[in-house]
Protein backbone atom coordinates (compact mmCIF):
# COMPACT_ATOMS: atom_id res chain seq x y z
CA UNK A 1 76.47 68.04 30.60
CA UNK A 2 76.28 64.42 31.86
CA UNK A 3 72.89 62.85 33.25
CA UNK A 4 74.44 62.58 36.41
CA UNK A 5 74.71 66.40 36.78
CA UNK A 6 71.30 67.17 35.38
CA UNK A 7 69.48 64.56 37.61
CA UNK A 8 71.45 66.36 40.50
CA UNK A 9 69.90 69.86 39.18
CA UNK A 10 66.30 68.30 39.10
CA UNK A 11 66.90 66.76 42.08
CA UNK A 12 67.87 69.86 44.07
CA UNK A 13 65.06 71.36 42.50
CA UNK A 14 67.27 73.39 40.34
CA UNK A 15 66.78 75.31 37.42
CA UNK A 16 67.54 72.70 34.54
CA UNK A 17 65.70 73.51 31.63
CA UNK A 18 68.41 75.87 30.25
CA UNK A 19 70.33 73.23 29.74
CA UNK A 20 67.92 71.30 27.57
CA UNK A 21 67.48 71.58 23.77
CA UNK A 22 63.82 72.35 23.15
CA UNK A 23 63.81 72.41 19.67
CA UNK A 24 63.14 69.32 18.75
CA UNK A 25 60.56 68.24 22.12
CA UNK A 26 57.92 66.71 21.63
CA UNK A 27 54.53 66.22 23.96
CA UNK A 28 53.54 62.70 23.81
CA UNK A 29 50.09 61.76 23.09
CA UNK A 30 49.10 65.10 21.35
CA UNK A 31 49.50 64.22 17.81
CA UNK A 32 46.49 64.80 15.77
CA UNK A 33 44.56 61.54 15.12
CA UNK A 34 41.06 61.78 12.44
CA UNK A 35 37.92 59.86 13.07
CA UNK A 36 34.75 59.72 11.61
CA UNK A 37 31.33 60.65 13.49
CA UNK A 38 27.83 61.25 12.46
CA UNK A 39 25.43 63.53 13.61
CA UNK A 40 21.86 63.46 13.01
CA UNK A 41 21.39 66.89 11.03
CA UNK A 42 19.74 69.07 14.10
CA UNK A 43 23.26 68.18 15.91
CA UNK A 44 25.23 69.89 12.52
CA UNK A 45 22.95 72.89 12.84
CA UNK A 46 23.42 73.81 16.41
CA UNK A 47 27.25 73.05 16.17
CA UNK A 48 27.36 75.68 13.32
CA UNK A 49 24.76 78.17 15.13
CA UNK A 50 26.66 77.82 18.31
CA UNK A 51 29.91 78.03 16.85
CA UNK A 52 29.04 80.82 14.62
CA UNK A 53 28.53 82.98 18.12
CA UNK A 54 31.62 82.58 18.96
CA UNK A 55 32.95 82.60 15.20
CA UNK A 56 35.28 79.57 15.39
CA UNK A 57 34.54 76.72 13.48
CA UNK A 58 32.56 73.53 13.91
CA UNK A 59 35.30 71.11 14.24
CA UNK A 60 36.78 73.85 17.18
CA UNK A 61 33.90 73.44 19.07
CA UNK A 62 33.75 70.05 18.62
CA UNK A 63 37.11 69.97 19.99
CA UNK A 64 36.79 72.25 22.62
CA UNK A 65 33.29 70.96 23.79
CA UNK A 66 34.93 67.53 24.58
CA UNK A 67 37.84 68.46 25.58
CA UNK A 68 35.90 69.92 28.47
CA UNK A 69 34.13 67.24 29.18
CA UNK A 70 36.72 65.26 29.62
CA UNK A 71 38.71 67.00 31.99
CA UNK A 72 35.12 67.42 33.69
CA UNK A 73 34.72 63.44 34.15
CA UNK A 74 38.70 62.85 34.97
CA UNK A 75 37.90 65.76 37.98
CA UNK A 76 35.36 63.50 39.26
């Protein structure tokens, strides 16, 4: 298919994405990327108490914690 006919599809607000190969897509900006940060100790304990209650580990609620606050402060 030319990009003439699939910018007509999106364009007409046609159904396009059959006619994409998603195999090899990729979501920009989502790449894992490690940094360093240090906690005073009481911080390391209530990460692990809070994310034993919810048994997933420390660096997933890590994640998850400011993931949420992001999307809080880009809301406001």
């Amino acid at each position: 298919m030319k990009a003439e006919e699939l910018d007509e599809l999106f364009d007409n607000g046609d159904d396009f994405i059959p006619h994409l190969d998603l195999s090899t897509a990729k979501r920009i900006g989502t790449q894992p990327k490690k940094i360093n940060v240090d906690f005073p100790e009481w911080v390391i304990n209530a990460l692990d108490i809070e994310a034993k209650k919810i048994g997933v580990t420390r660096q997933s609620i890590i994640k998850v914690w400011i993931s949420e606050r992001l999307k809080s402060e880009q809301a406001s």
